[in-house]
C-alpha atoms as a PDB file:
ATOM      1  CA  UNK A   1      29.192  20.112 -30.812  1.00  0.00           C
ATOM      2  CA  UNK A   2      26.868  18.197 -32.953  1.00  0.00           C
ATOM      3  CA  UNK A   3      23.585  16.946 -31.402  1.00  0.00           C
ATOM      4  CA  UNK A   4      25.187  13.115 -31.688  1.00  0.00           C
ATOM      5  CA  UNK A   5      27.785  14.581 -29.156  1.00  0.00           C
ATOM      6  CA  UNK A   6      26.458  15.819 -26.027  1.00  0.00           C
ATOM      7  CA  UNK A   7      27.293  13.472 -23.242  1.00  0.00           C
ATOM      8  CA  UNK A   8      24.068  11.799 -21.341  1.00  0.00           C
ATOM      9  CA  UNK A   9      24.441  11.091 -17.893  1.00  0.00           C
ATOM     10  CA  UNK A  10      21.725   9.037 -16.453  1.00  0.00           C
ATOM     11  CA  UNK A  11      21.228   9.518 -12.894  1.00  0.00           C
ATOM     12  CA  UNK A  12      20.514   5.467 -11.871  1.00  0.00           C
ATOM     13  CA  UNK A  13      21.760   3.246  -9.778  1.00  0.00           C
ATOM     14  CA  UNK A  14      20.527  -0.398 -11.529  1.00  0.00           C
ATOM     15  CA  UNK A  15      23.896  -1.151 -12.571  1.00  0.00           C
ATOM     16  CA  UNK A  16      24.850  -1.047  -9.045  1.00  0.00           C
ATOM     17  CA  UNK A  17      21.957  -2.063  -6.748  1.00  0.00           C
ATOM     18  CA  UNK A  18      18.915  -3.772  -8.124  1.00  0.00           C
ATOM     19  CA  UNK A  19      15.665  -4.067  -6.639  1.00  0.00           C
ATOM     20  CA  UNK A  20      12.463  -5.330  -7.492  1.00  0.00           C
ATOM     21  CA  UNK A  21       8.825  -3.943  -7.253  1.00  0.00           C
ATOM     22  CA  UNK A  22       8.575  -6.726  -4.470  1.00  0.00           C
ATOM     23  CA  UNK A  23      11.644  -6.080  -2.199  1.00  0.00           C
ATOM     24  CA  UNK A  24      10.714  -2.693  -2.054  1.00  0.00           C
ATOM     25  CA  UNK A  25       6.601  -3.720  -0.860  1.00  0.00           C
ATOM     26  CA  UNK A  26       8.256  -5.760   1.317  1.00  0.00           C
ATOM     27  CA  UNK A  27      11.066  -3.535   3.316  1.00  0.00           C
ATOM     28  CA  UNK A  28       8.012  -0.650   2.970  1.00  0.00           C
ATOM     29  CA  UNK A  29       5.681  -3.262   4.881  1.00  0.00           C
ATOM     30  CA  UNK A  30       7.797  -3.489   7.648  1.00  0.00           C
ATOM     31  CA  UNK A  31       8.793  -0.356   7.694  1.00  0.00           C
ATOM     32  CA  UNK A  32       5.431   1.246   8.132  1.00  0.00           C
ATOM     33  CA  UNK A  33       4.100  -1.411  10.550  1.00  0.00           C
ATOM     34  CA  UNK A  34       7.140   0.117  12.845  1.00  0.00           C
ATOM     35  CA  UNK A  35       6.651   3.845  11.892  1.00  0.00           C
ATOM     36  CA  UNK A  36       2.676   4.187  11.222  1.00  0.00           C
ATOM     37  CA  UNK A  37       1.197   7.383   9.985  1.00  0.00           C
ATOM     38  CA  UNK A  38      -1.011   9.475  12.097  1.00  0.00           C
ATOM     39  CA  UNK A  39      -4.415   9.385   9.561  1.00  0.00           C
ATOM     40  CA  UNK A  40      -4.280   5.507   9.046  1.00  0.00           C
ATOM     41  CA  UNK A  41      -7.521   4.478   7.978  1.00  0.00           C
ATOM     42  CA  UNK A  42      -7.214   1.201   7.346  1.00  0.00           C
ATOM     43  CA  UNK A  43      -4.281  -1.182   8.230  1.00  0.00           C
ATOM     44  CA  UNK A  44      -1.914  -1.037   5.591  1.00  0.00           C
ATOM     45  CA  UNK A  45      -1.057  -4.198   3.456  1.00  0.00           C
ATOM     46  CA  UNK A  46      -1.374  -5.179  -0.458  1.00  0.00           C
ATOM     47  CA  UNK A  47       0.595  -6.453  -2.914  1.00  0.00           C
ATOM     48  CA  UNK A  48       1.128  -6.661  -7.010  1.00  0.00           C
ATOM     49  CA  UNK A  49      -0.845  -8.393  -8.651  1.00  0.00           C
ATOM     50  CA  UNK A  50      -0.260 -10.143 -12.551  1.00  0.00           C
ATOM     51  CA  UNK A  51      -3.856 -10.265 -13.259  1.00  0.00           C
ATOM     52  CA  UNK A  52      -5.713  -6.754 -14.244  1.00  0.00           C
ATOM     53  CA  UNK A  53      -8.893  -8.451 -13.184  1.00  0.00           C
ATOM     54  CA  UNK A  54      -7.424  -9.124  -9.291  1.00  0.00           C
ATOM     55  CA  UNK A  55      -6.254  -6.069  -9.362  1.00  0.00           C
ATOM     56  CA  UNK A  56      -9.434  -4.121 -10.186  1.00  0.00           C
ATOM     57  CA  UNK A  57     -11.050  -6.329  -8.004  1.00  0.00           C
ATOM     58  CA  UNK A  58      -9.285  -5.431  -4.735  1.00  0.00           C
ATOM     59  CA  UNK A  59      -9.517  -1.348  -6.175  1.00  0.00           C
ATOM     60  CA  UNK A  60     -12.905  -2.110  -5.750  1.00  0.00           C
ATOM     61  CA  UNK A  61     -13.304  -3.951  -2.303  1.00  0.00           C
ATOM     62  CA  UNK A  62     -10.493  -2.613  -0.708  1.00  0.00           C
ATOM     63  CA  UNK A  63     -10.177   0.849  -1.713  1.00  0.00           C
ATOM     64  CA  UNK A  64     -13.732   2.021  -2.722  1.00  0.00           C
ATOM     65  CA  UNK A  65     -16.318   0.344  -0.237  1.00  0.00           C
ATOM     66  CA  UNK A  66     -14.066   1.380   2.494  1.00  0.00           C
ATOM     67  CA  UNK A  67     -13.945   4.943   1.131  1.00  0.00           C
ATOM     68  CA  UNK A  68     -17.977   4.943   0.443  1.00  0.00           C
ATOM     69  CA  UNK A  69     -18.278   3.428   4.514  1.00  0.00           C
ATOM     70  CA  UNK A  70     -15.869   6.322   6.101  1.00  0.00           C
ATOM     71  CA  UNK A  71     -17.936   8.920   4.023  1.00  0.00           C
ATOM     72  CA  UNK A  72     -21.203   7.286   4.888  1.00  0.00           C
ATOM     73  CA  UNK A  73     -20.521   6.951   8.518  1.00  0.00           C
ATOM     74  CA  UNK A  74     -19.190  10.181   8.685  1.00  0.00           C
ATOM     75  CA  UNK A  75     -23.026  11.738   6.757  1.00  0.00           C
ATOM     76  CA  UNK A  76     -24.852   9.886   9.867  1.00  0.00           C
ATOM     77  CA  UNK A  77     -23.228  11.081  12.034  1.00  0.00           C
ATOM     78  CA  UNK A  78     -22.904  14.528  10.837  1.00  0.00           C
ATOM     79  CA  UNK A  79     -19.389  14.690  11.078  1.00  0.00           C
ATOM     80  CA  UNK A  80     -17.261  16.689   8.574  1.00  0.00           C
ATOM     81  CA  UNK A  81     -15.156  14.904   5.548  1.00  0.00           C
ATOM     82  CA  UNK A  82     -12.045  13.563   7.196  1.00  0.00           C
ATOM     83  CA  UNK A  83      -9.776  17.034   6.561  1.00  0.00           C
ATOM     84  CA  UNK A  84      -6.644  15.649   4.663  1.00  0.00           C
ATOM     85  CA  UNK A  85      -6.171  19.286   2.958  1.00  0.00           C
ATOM     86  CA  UNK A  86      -3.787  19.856   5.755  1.00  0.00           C
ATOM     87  CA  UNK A  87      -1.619  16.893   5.262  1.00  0.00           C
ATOM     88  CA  UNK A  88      -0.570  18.508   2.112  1.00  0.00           C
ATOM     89  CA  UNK A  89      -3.479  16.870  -0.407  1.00  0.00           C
ATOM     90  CA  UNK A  90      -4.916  19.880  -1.670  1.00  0.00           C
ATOM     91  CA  UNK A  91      -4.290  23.793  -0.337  1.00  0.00           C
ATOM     92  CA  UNK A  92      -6.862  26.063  -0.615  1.00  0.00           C
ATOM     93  CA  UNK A  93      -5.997  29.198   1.647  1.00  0.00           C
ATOM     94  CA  UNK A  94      -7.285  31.607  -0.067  1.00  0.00           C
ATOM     95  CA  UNK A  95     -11.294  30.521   0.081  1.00  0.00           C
ATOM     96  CA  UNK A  96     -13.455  31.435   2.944  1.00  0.00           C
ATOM     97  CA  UNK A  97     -14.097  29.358   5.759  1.00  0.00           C
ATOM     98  CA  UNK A  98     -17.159  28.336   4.509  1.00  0.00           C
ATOM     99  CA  UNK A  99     -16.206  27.547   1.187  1.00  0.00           C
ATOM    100  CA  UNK A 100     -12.819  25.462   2.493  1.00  0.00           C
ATOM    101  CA  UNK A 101     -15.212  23.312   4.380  1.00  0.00           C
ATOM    102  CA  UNK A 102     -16.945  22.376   1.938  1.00  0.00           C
ATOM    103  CA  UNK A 103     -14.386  22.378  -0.334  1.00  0.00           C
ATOM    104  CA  UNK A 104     -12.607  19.391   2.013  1.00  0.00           C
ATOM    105  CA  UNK A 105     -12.763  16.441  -0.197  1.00  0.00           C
ATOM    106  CA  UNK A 106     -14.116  12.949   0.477  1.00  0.00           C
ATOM    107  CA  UNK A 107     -12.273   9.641   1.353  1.00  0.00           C
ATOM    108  CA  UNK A 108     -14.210   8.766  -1.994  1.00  0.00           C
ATOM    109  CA  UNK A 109     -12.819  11.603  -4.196  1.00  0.00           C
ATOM    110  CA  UNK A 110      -9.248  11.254  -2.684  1.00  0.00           C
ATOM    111  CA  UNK A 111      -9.277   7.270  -3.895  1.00  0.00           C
ATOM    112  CA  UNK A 112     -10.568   8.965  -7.169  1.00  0.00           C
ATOM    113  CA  UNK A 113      -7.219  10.960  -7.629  1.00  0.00           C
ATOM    114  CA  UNK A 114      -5.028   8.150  -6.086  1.00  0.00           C
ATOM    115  CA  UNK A 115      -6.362   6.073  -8.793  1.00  0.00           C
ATOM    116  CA  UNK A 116      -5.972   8.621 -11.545  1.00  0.00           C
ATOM    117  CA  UNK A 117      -2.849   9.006 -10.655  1.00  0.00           C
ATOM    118  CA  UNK A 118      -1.696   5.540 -10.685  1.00  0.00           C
ATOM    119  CA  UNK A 119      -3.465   5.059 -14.615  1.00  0.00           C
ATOM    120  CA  UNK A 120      -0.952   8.113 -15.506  1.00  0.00           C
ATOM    121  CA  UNK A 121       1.978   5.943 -13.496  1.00  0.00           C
ATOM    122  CA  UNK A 122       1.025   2.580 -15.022  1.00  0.00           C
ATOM    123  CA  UNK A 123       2.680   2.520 -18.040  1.00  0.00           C
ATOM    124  CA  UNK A 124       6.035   3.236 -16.663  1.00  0.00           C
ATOM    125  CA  UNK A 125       5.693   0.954 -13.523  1.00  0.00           C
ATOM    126  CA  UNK A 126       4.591  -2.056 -15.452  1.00  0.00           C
ATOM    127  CA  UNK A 127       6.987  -2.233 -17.809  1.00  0.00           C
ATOM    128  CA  UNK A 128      11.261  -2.764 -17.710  1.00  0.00           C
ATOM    129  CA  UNK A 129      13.233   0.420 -18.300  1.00  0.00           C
ATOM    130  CA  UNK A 130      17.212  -0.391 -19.068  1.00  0.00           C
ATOM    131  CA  UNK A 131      19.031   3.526 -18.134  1.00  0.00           C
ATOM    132  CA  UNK A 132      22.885   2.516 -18.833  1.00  0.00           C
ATOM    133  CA  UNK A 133      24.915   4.923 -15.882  1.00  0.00           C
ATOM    134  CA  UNK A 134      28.078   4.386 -17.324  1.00  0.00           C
ATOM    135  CA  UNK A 135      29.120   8.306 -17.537  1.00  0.00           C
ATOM    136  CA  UNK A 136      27.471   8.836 -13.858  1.00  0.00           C
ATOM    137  CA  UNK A 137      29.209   5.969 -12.576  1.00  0.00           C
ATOM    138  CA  UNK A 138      32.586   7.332 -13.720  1.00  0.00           C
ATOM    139  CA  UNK A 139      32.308  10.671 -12.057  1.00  0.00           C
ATOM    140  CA  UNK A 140      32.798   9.207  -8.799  1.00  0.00           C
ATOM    141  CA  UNK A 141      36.496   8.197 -10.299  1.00  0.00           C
ATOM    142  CA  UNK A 142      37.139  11.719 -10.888  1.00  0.00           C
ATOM    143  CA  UNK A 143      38.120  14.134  -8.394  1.00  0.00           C
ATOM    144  CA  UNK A 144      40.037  14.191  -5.241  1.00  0.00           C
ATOM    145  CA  UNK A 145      39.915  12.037  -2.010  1.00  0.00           C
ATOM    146  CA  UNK A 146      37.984  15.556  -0.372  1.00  0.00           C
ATOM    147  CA  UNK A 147      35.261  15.603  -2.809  1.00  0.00           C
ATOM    148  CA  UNK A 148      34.501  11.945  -3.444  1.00  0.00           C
ATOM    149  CA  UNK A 149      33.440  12.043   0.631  1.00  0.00           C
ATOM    150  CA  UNK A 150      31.526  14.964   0.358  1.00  0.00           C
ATOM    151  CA  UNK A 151      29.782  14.114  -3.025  1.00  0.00           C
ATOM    152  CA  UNK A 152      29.798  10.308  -2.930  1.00  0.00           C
ATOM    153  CA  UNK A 153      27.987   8.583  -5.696  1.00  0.00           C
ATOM    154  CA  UNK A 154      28.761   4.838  -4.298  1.00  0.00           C
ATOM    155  CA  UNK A 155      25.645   3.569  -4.149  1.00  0.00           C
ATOM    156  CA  UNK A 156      27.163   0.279  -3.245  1.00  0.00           C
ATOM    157  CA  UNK A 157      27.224   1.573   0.126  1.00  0.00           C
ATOM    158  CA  UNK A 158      23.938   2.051   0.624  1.00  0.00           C
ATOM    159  CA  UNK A 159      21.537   0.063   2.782  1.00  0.00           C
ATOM    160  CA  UNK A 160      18.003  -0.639   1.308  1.00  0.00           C
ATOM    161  CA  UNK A 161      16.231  -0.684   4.021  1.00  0.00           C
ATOM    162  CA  UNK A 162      18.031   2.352   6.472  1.00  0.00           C
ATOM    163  CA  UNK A 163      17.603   4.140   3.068  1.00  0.00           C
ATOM    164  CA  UNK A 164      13.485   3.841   2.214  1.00  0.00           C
ATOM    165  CA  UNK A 165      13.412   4.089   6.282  1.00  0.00           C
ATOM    166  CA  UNK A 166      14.665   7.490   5.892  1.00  0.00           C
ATOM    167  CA  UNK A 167      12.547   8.496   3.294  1.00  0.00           C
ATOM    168  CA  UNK A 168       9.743   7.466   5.276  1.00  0.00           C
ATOM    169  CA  UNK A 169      10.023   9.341   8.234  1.00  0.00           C
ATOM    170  CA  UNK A 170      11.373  12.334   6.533  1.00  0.00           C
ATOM    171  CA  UNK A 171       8.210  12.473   4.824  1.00  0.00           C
ATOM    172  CA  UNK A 172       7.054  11.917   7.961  1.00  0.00           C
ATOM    173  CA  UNK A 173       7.945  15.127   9.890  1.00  0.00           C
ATOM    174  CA  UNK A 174       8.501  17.246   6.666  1.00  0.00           C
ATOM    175  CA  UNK A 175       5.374  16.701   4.712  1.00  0.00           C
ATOM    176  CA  UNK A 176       2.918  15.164   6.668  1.00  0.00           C
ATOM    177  CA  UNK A 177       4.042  17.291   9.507  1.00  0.00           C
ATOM    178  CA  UNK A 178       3.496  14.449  12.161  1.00  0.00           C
ATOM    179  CA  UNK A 179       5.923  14.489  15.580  1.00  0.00           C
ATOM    180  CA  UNK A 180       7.747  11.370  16.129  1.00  0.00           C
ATOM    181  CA  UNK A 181       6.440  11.970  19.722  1.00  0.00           C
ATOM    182  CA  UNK A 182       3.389  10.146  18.218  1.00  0.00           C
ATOM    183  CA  UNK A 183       4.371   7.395  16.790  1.00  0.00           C
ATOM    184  CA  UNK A 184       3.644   5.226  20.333  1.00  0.00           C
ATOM    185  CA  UNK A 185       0.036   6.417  19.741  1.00  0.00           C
ATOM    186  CA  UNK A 186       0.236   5.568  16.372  1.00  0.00           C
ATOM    187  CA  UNK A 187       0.945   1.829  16.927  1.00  0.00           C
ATOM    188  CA  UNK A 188      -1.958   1.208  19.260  1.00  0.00           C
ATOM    189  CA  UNK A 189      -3.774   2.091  16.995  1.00  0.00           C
ATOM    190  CA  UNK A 190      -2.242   0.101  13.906  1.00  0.00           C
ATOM    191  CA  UNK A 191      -3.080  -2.979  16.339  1.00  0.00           C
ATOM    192  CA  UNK A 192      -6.519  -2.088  16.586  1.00  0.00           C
ATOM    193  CA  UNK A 193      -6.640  -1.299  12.542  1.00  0.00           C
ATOM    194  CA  UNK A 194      -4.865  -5.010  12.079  1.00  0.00           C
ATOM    195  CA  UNK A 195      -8.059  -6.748  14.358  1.00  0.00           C
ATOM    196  CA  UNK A 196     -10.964  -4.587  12.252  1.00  0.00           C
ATOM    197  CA  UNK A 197      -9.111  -5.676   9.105  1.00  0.00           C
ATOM    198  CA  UNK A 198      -8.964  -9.364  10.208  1.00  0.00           C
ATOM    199  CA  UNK A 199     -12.570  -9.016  11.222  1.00  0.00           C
ATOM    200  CA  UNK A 200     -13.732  -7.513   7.613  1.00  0.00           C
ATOM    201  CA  UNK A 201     -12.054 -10.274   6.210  1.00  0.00           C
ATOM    202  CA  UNK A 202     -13.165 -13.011   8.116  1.00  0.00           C
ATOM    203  CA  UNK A 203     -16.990 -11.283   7.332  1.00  0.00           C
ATOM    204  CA  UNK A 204     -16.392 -10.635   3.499  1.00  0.00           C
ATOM    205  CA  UNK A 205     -14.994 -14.074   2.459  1.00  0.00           C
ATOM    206  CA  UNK A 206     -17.984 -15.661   5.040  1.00  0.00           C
ATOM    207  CA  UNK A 207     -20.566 -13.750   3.396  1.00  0.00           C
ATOM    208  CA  UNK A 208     -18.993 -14.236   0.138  1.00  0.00           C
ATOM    209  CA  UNK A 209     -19.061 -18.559   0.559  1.00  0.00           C
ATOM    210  CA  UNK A 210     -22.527 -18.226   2.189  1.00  0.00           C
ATOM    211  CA  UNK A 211     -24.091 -16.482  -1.123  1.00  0.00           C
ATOM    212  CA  UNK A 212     -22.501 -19.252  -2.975  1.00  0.00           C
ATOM    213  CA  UNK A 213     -23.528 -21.900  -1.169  1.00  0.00           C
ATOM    214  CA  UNK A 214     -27.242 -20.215  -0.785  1.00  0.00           C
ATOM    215  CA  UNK A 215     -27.582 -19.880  -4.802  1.00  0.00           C
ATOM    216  CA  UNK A 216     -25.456 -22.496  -6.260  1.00  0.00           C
ATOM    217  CA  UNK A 217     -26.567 -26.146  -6.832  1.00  0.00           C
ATOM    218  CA  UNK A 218     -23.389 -27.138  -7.696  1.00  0.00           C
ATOM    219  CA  UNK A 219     -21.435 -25.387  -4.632  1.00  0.00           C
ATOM    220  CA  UNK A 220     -24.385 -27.126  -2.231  1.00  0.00           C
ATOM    221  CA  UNK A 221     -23.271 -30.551  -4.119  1.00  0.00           C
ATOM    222  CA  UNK A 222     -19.666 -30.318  -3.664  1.00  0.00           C
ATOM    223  CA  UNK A 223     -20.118 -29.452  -0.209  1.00  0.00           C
ATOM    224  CA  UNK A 224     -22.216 -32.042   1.135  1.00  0.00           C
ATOM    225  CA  UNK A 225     -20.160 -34.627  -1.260  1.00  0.00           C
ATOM    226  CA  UNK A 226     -16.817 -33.368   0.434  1.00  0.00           C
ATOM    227  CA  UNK A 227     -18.503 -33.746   4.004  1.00  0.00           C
ATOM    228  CA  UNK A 228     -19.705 -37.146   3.176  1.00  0.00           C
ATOM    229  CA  UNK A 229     -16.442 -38.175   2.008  1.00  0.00           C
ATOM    230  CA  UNK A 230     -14.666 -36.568   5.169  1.00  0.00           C
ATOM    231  CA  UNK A 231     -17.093 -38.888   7.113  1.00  0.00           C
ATOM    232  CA  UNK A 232     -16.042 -41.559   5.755  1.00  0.00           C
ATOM    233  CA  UNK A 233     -11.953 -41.318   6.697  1.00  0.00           C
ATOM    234  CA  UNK A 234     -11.436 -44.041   9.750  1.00  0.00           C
ATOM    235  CA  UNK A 235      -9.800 -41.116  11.812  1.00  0.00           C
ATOM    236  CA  UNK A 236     -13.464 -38.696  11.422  1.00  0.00           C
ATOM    237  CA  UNK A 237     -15.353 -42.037  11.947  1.00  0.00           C
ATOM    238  CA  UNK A 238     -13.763 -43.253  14.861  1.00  0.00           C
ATOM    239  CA  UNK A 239     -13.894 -39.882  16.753  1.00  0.00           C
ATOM    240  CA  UNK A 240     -18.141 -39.611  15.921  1.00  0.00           C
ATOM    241  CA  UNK A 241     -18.150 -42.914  17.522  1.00  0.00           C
ATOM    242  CA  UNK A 242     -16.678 -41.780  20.116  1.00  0.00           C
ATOM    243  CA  UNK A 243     -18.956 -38.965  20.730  1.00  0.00           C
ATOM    244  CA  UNK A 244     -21.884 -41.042  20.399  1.00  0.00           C
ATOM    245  CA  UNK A 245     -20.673 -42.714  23.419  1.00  0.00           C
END
């Protein structure tokens, strides 16, 4: 059999079910929300971005100041790195005590990695890869009634969303090694990470418009223009009479 011969069998399922980078953020979003991880940091969210500016601007305010905060808070108050080793990050059994303590690595160090490891993913996930499953397809024509239950390749049967919801909470209890006895816990917290995110947010873009307005002529001019001009509508000006009263 010449090299031109051998068969190819690619193990997709585009031809069948097609989803987007988006569908799957979105079924993940509210999957998560409903089954939270036990070492949530931060309330989980995001999105994909177009624009390699955005993008490297949210690595930066949402991932790295966050990460440089946990690991500062955590040096004044002479706590130890948050200990993600044992939720499968990094194993190092063989050091001694000492030396796996301080080998534990920082919220920082982990982003570092996270992001390394996305650069190595990026030029895959941001572009359009066509796998024709043709030959894969067929085998689930082959065989007999017995085997096409037991091996079933109809992927036109599968839900989306019971599917990723599987995957999640097998990795779950398999590799993170969290009960689902704590998931109740879990979401009380999530709550209280959704308020502190709201909060940050609420502070950042506050501070952000207050800087602007503080060292920008123009941003001062626009504002007090637009207030003027709001002033002026019949509605605003009949309520300030009103009040004057």
């Amino acid at each position: 059999m010449t090299p031109k011969e051998v068969p190819v069998y690619n193990l997709t399922a585009s031809a069948v079910k097609k989803m987007t980078w988006k569908e799957v953020l979105d079924i993940g979003r509210r999957i998560i929300y409903d089954y939270p991880f036990e070492m949530t940091v931060w309330y989980p969210d995001g999105n994909i971005r177009a624009s390699k500016f955005m993008h490297n601007m949210c690595v930066i305010f949402l991932h790295f100041l966050p990460a440089y905060l946990i690991d500062f808070l955590m040096l004044i108050f002479f706590q130890k790195p948050l200990n993600l080793c044992k939720y499968h990050m990094c194993y190092l059994p063989v050091l001694p005590p000492l030396l796996h303590e301080l080998s534990v690595p920082s919220m920082v160090h982990i982003h570092k990695r996270i992001q390394n490891g996305l650069l190595l993913l990026q030029y895959f996930t941001t572009r359009r890869w066509v796998f024709h499953s043709s030959k894969f397809l067929a085998l689930g024509e082959d065989g007999n009634r017995v085997d096409k239950d037991l091996f079933s390749i109809d992927f036109s049967q599968v839900i989306e969303e019971q599917y990723l919801k599987d995957c999640l909470l097998g990795g779950r209890q398999y590799c993170m090694k969290e009960p689902l006895s704590s998931l109740p816990r879990c979401r009380r917290i999530l709550k209280v990470l959704y308020v502190v995110d709201k909060l940050w947010s609420i502070l950042f873009y506050g501070l952000l418009l207050w800087l602007v307005y503080s060292y920008s002529e123009t941003a001062r001019y626009v504002l007090d223009t637009t207030t003027e001009y709001i002033r002026t509508v019949p509605v605003i000006r009949s309520l300030s009479k009103r009040s004057d009263f």
